[in-house]
PDB file of N, CA and C in Angstrom:
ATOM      1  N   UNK A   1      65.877 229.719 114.687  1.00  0.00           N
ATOM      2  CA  UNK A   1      66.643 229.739 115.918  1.00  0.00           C
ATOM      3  C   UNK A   1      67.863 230.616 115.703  1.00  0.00           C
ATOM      4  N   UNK A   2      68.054 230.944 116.404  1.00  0.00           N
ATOM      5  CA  UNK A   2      69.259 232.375 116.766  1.00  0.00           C
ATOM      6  C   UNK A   2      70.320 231.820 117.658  1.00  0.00           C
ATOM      7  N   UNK A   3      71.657 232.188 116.671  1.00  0.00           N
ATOM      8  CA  UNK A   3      73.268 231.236 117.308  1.00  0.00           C
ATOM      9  C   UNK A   3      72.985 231.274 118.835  1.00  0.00           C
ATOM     10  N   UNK A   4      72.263 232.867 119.507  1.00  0.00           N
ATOM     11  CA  UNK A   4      72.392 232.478 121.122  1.00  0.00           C
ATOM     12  C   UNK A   4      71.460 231.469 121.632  1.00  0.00           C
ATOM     13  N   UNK A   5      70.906 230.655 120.473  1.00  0.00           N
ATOM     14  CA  UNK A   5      70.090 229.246 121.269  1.00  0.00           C
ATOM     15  C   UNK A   5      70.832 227.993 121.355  1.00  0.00           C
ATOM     16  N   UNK A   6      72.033 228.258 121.053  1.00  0.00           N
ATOM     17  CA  UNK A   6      73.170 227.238 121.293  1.00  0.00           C
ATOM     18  C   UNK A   6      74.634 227.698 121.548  1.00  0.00           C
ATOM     19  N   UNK A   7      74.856 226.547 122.491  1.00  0.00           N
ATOM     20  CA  UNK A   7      76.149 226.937 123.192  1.00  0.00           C
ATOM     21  C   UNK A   7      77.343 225.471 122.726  1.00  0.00           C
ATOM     22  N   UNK A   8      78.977 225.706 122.328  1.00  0.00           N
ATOM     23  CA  UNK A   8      79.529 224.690 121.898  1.00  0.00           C
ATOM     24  C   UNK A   8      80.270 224.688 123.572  1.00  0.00           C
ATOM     25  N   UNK A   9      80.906 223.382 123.823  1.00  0.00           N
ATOM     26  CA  UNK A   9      81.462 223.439 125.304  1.00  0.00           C
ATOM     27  C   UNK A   9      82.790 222.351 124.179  1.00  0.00           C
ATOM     28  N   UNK A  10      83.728 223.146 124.570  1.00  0.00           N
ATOM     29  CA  UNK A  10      85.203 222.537 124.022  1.00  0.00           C
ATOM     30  C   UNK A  10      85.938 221.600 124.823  1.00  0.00           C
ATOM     31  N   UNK A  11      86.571 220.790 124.544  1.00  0.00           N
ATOM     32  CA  UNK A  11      87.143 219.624 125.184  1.00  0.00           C
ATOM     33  C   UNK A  11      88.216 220.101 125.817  1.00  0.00           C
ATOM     34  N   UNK A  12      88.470 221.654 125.456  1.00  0.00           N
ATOM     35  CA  UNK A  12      89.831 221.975 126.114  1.00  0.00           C
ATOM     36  C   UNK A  12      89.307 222.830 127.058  1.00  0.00           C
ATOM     37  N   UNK A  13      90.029 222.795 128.553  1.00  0.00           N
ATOM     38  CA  UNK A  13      90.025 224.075 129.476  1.00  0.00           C
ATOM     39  C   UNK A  13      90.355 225.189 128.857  1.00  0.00           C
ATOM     40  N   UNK A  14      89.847 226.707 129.702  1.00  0.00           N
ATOM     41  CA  UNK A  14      90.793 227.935 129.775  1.00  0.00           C
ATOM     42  C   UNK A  14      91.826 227.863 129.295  1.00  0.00           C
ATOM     43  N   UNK A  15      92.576 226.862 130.682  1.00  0.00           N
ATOM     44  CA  UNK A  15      93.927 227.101 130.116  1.00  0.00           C
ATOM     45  C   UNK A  15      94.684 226.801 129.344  1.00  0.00           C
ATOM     46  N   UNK A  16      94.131 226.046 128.043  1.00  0.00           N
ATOM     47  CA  UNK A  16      94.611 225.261 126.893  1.00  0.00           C
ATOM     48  C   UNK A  16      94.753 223.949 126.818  1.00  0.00           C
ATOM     49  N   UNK A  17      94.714 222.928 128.505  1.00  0.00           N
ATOM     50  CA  UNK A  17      95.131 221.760 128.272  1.00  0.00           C
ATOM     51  C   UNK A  17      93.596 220.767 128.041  1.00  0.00           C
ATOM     52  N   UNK A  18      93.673 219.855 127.763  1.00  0.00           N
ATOM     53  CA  UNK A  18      92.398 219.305 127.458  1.00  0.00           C
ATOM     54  C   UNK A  18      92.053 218.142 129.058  1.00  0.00           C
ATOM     55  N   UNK A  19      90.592 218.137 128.863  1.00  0.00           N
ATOM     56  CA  UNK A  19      90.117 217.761 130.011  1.00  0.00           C
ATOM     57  C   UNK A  19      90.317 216.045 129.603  1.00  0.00           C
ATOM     58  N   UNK A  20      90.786 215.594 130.805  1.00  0.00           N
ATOM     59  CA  UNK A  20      90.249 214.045 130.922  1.00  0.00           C
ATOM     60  C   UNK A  20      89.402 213.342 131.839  1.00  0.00           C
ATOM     61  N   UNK A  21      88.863 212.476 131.557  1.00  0.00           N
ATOM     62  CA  UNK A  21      89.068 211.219 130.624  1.00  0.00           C
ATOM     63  C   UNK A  21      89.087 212.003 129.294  1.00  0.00           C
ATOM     64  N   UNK A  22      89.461 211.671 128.095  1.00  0.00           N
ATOM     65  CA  UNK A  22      89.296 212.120 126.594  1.00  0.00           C
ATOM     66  C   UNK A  22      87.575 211.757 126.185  1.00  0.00           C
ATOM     67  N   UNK A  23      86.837 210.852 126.797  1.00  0.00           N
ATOM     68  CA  UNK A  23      85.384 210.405 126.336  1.00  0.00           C
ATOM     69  C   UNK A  23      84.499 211.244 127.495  1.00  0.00           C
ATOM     70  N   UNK A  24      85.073 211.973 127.798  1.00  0.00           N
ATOM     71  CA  UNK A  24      83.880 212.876 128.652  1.00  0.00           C
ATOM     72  C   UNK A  24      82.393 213.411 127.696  1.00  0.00           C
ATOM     73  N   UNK A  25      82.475 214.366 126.524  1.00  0.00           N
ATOM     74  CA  UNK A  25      81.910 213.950 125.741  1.00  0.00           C
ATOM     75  C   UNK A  25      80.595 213.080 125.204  1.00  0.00           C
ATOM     76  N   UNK A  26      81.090 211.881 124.909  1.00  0.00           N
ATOM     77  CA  UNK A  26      80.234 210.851 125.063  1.00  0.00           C
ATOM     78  C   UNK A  26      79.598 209.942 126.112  1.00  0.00           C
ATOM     79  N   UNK A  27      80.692 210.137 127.909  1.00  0.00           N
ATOM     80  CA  UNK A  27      79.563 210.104 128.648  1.00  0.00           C
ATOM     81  C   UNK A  27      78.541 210.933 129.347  1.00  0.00           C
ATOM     82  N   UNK A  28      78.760 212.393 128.930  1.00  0.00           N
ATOM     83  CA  UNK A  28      77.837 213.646 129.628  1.00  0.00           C
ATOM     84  C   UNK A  28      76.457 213.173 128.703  1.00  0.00           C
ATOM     85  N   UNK A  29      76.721 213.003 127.185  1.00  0.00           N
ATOM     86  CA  UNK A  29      75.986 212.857 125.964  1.00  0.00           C
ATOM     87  C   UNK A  29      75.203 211.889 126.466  1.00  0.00           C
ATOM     88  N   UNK A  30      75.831 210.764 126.459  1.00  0.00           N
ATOM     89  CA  UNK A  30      74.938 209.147 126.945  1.00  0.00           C
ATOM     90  C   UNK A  30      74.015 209.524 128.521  1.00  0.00           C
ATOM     91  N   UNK A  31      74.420 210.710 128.894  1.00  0.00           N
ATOM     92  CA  UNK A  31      73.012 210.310 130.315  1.00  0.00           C
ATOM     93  C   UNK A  31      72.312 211.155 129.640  1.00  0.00           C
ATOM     94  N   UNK A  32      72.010 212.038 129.019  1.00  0.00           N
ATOM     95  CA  UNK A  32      70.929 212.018 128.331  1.00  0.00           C
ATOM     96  C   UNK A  32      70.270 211.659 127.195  1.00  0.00           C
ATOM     97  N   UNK A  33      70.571 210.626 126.915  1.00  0.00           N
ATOM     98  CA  UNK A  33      70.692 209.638 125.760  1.00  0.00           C
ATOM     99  C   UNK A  33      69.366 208.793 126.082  1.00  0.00           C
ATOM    100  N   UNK A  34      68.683 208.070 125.135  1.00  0.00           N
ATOM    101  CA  UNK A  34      68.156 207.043 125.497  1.00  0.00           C
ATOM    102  C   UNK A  34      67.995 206.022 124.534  1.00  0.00           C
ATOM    103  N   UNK A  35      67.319 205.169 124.175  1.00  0.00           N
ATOM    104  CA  UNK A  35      67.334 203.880 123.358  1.00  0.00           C
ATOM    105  C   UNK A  35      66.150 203.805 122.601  1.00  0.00           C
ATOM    106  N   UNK A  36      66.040 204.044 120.835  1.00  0.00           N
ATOM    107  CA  UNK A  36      65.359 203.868 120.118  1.00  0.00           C
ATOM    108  C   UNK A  36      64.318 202.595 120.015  1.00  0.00           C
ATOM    109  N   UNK A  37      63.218 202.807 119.103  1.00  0.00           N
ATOM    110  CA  UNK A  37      62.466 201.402 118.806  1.00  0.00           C
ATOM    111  C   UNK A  37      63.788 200.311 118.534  1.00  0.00           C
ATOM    112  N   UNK A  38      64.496 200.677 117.332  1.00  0.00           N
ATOM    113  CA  UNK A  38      65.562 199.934 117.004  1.00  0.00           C
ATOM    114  C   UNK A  38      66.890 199.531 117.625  1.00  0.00           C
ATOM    115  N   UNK A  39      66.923 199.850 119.284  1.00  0.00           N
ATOM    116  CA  UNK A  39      67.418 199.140 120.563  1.00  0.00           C
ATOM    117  C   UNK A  39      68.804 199.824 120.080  1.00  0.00           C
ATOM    118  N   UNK A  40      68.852 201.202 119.571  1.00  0.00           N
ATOM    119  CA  UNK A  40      70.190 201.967 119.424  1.00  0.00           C
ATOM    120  C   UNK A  40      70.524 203.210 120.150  1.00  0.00           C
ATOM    121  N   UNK A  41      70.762 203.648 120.819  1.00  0.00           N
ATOM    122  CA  UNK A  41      71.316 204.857 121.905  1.00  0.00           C
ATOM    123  C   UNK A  41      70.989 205.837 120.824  1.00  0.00           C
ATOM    124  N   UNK A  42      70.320 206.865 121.336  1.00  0.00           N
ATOM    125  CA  UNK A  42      69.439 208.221 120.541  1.00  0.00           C
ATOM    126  C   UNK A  42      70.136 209.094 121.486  1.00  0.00           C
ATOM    127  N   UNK A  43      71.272 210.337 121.022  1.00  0.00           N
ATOM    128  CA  UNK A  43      71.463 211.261 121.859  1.00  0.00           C
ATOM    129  C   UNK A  43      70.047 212.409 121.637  1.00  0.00           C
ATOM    130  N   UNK A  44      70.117 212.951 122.776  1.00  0.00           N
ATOM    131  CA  UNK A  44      69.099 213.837 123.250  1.00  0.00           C
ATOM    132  C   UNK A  44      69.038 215.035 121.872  1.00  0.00           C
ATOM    133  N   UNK A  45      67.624 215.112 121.416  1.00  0.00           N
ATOM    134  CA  UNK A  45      67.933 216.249 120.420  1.00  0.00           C
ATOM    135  C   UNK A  45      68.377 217.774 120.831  1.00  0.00           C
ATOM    136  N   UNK A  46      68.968 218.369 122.147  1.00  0.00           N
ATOM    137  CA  UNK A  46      69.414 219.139 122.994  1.00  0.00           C
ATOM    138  C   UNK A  46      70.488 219.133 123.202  1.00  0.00           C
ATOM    139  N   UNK A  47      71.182 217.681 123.757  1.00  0.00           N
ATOM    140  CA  UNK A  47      72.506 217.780 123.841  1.00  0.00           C
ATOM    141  C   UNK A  47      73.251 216.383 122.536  1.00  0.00           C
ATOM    142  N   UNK A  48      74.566 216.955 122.251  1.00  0.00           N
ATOM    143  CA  UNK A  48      74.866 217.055 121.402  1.00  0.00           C
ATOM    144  C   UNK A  48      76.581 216.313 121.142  1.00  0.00           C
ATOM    145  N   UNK A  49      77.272 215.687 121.006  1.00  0.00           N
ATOM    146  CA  UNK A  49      78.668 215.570 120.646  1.00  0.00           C
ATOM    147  C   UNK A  49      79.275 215.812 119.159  1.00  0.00           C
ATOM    148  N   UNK A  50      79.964 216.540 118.755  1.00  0.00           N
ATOM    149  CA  UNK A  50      79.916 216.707 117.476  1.00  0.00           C
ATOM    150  C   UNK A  50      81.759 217.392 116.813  1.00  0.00           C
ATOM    151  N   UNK A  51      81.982 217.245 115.910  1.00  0.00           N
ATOM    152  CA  UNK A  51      83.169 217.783 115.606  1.00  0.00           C
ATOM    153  C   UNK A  51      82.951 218.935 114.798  1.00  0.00           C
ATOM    154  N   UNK A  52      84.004 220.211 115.658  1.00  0.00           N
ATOM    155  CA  UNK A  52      84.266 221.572 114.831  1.00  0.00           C
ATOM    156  C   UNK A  52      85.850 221.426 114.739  1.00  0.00           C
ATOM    157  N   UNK A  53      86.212 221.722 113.400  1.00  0.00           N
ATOM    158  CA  UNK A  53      87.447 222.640 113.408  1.00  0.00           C
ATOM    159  C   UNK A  53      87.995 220.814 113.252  1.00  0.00           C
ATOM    160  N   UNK A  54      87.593 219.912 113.509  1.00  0.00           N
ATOM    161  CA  UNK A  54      88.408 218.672 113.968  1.00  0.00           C
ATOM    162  C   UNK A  54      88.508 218.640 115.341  1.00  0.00           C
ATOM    163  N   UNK A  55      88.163 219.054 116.420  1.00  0.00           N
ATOM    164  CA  UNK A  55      87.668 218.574 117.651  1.00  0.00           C
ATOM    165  C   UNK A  55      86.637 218.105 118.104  1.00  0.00           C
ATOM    166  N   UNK A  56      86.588 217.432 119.031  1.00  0.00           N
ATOM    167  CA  UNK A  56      85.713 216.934 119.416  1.00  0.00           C
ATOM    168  C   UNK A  56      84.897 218.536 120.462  1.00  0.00           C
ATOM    169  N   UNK A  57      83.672 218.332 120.865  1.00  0.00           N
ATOM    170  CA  UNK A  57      82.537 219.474 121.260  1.00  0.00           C
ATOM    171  C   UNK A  57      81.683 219.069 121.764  1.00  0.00           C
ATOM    172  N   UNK A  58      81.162 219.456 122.350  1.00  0.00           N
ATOM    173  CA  UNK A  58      79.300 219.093 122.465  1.00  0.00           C
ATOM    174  C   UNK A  58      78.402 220.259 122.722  1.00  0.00           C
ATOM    175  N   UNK A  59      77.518 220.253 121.605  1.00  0.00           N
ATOM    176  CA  UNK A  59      76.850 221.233 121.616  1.00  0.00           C
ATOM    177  C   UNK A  59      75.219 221.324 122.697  1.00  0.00           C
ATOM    178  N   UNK A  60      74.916 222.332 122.721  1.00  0.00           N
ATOM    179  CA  UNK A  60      74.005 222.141 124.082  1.00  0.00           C
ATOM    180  C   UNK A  60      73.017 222.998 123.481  1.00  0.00           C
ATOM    181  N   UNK A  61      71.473 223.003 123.126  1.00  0.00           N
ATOM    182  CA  UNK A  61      70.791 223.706 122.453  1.00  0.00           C
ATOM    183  C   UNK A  61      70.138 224.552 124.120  1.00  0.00           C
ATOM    184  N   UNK A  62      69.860 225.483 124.142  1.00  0.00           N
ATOM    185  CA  UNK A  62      69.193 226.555 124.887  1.00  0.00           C
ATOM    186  C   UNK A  62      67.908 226.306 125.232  1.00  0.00           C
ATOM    187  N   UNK A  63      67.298 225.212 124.808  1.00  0.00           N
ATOM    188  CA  UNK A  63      66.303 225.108 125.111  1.00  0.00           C
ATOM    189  C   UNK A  63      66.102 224.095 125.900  1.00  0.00           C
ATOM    190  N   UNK A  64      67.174 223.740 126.175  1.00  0.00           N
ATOM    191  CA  UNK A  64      67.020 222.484 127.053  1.00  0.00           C
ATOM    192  C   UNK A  64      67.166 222.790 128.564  1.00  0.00           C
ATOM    193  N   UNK A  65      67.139 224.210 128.791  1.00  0.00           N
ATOM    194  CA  UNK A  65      67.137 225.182 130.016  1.00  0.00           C
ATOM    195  C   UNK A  65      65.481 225.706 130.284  1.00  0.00           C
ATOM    196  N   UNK A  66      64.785 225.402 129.293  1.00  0.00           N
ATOM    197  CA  UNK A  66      63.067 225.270 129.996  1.00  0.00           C
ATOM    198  C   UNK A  66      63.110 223.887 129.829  1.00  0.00           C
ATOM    199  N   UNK A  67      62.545 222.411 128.926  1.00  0.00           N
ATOM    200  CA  UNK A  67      62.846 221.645 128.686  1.00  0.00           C
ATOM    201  C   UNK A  67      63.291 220.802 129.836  1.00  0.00           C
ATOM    202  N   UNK A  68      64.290 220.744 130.317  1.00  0.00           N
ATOM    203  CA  UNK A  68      64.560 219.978 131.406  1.00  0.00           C
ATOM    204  C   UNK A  68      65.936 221.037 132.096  1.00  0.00           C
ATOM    205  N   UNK A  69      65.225 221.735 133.023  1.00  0.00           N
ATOM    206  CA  UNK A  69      66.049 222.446 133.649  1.00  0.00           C
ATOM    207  C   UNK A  69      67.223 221.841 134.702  1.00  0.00           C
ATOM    208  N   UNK A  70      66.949 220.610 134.647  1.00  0.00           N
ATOM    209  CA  UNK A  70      68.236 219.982 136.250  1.00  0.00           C
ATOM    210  C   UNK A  70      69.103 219.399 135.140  1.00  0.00           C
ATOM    211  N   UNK A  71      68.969 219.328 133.868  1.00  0.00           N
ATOM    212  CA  UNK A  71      69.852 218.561 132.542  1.00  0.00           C
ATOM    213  C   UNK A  71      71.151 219.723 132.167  1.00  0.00           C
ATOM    214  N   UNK A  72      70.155 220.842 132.033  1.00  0.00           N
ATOM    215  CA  UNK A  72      70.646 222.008 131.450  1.00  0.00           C
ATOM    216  C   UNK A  72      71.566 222.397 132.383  1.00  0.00           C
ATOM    217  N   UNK A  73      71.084 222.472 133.708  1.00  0.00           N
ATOM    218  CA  UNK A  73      72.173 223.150 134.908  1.00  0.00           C
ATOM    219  C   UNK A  73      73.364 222.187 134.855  1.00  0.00           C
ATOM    220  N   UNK A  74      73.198 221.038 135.106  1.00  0.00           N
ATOM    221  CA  UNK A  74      73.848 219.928 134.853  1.00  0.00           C
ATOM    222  C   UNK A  74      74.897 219.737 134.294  1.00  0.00           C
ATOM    223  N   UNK A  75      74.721 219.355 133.019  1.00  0.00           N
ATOM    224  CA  UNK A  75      75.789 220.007 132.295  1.00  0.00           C
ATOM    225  C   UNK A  75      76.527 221.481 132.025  1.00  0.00           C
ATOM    226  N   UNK A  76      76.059 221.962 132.000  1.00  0.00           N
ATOM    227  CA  UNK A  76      76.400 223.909 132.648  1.00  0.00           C
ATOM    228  C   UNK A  76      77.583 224.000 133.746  1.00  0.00           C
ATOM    229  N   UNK A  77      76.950 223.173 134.803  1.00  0.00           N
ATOM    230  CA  UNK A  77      77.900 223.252 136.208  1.00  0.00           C
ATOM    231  C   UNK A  77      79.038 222.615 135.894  1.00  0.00           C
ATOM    232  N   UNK A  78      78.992 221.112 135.068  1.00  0.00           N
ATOM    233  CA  UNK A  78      80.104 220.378 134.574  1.00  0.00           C
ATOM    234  C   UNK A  78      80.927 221.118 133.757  1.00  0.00           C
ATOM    235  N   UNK A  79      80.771 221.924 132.637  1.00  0.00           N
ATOM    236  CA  UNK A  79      81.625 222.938 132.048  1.00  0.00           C
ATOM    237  C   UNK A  79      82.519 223.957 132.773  1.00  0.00           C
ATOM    238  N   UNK A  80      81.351 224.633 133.376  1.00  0.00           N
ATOM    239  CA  UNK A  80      82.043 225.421 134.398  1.00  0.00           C
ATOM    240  C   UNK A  80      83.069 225.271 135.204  1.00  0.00           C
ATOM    241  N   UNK A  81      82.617 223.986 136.368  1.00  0.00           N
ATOM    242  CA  UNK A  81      83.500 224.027 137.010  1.00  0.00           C
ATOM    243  C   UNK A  81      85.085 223.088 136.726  1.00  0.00           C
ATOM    244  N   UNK A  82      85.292 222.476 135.165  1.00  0.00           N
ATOM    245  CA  UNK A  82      85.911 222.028 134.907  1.00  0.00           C
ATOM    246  C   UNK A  82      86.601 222.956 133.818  1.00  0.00           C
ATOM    247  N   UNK A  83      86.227 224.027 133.877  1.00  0.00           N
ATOM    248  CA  UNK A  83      86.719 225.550 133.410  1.00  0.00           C
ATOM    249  C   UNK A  83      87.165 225.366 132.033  1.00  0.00           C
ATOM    250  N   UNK A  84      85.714 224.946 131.278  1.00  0.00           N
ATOM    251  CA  UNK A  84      86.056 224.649 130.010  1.00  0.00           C
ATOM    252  C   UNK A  84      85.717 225.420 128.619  1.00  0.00           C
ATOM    253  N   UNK A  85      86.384 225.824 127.978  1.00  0.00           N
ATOM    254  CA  UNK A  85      85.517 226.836 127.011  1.00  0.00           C
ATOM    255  C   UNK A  85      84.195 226.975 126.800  1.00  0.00           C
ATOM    256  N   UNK A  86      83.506 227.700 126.150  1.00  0.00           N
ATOM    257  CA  UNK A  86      82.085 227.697 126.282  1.00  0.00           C
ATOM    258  C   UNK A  86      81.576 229.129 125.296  1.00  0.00           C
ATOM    259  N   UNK A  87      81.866 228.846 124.007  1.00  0.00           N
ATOM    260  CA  UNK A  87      81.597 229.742 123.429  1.00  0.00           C
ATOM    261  C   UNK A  87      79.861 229.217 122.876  1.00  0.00           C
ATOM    262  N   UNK A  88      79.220 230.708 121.964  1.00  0.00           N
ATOM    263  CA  UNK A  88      78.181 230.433 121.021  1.00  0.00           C
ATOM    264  C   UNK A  88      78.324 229.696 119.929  1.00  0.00           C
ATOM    265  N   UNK A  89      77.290 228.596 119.507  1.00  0.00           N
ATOM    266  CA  UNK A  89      77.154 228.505 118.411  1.00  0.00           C
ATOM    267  C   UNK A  89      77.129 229.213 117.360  1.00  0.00           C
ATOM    268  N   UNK A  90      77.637 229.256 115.995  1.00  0.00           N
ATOM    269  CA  UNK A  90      77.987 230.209 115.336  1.00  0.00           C
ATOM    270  C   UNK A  90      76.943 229.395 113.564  1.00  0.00           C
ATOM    271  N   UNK A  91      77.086 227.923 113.727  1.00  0.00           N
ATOM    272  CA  UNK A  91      76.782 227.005 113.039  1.00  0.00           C
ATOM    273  C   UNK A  91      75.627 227.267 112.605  1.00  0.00           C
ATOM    274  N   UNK A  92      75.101 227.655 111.244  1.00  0.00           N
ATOM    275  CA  UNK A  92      73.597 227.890 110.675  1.00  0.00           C
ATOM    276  C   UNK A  92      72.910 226.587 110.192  1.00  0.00           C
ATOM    277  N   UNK A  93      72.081 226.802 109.471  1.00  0.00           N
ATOM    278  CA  UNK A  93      71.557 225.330 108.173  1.00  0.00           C
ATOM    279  C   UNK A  93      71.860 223.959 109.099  1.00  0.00           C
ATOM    280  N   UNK A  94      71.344 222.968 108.264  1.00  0.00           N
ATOM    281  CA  UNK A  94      71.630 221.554 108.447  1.00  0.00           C
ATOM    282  C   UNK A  94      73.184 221.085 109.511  1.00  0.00           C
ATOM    283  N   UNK A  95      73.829 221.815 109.698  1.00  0.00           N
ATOM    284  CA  UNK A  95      74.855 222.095 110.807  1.00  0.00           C
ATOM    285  C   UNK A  95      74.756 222.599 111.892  1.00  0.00           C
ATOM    286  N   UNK A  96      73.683 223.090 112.371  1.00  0.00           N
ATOM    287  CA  UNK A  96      73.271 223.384 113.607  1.00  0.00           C
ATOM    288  C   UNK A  96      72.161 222.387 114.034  1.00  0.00           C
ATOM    289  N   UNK A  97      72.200 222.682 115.356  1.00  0.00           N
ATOM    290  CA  UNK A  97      71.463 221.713 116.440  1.00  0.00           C
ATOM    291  C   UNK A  97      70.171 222.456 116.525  1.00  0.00           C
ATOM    292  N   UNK A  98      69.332 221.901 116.052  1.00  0.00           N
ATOM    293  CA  UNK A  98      67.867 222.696 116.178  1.00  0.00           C
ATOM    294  C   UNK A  98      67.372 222.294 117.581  1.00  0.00           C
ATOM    295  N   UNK A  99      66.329 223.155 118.160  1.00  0.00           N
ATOM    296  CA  UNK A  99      65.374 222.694 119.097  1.00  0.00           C
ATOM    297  C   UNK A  99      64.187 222.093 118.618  1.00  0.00           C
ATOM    298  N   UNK A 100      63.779 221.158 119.460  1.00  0.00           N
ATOM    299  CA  UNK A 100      62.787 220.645 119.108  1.00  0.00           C
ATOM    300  C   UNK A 100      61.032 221.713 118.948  1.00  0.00           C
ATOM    301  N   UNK A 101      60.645 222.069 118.409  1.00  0.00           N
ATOM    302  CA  UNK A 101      59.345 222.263 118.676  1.00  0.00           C
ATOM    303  C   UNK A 101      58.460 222.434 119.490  1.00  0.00           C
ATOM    304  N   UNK A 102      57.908 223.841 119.953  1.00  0.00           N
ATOM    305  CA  UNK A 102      57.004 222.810 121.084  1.00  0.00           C
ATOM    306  C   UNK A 102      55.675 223.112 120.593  1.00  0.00           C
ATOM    307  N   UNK A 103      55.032 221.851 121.454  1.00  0.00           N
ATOM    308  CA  UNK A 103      53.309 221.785 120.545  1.00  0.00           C
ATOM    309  C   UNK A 103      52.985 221.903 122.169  1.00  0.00           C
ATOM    310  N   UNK A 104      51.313 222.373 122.001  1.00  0.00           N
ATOM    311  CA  UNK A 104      50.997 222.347 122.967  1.00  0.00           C
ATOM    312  C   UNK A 104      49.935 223.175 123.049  1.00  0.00           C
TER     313      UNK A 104
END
């Protein structure tokens, strides 16, 4: 996978100040979340909450734009219009957010 198959979305706006609530984050994360055999909240292997630099992030894998396209816009539109950074993943190895596979 290639850094442009992931996108990081920063907790801070444009304009430097940070978005609230502070757990936005973990509730964009939790609707696409769902609940393991072991009755524990599984974030989506697509979307992502994670710390760079010591911030909080959430990373959004690119593939979750075939995958489930109303997820992908979804969160997309929420970045956007809450005018929030939105750079590439830069993150290689065991530190990046892989896509899942597809079989078929």
């Amino acid at each position: 996978m290639s850094e442009q198959d992931r996108v990081v979305i920063h907790g801070v706006k444009e304009d430097g100040s940070k978005l609230r609530p502070s757990d936005w984050i973990e509730r964009l994360s939790s609707t696409l979340a769902s609940f393991g055999k072991d009755q524990r909240l599984q974030y989506s292997s697509s979307v992502k909450p994670c710390m760079i630099d010591g911030k909080k992030c959430l990373v959004v894998a690119r593939c979750l734009e075939d995958s489930n396209p109303e997820a992908y816009q979804y969160v997309m539109s929420f970045a956007q219009s809450n005018h929030l950074q939105i750079q590439l993943d830069r993150r290689e190895g065991e530190r990046a957010l892989p896509c899942p596979v597809a079989t078929g």
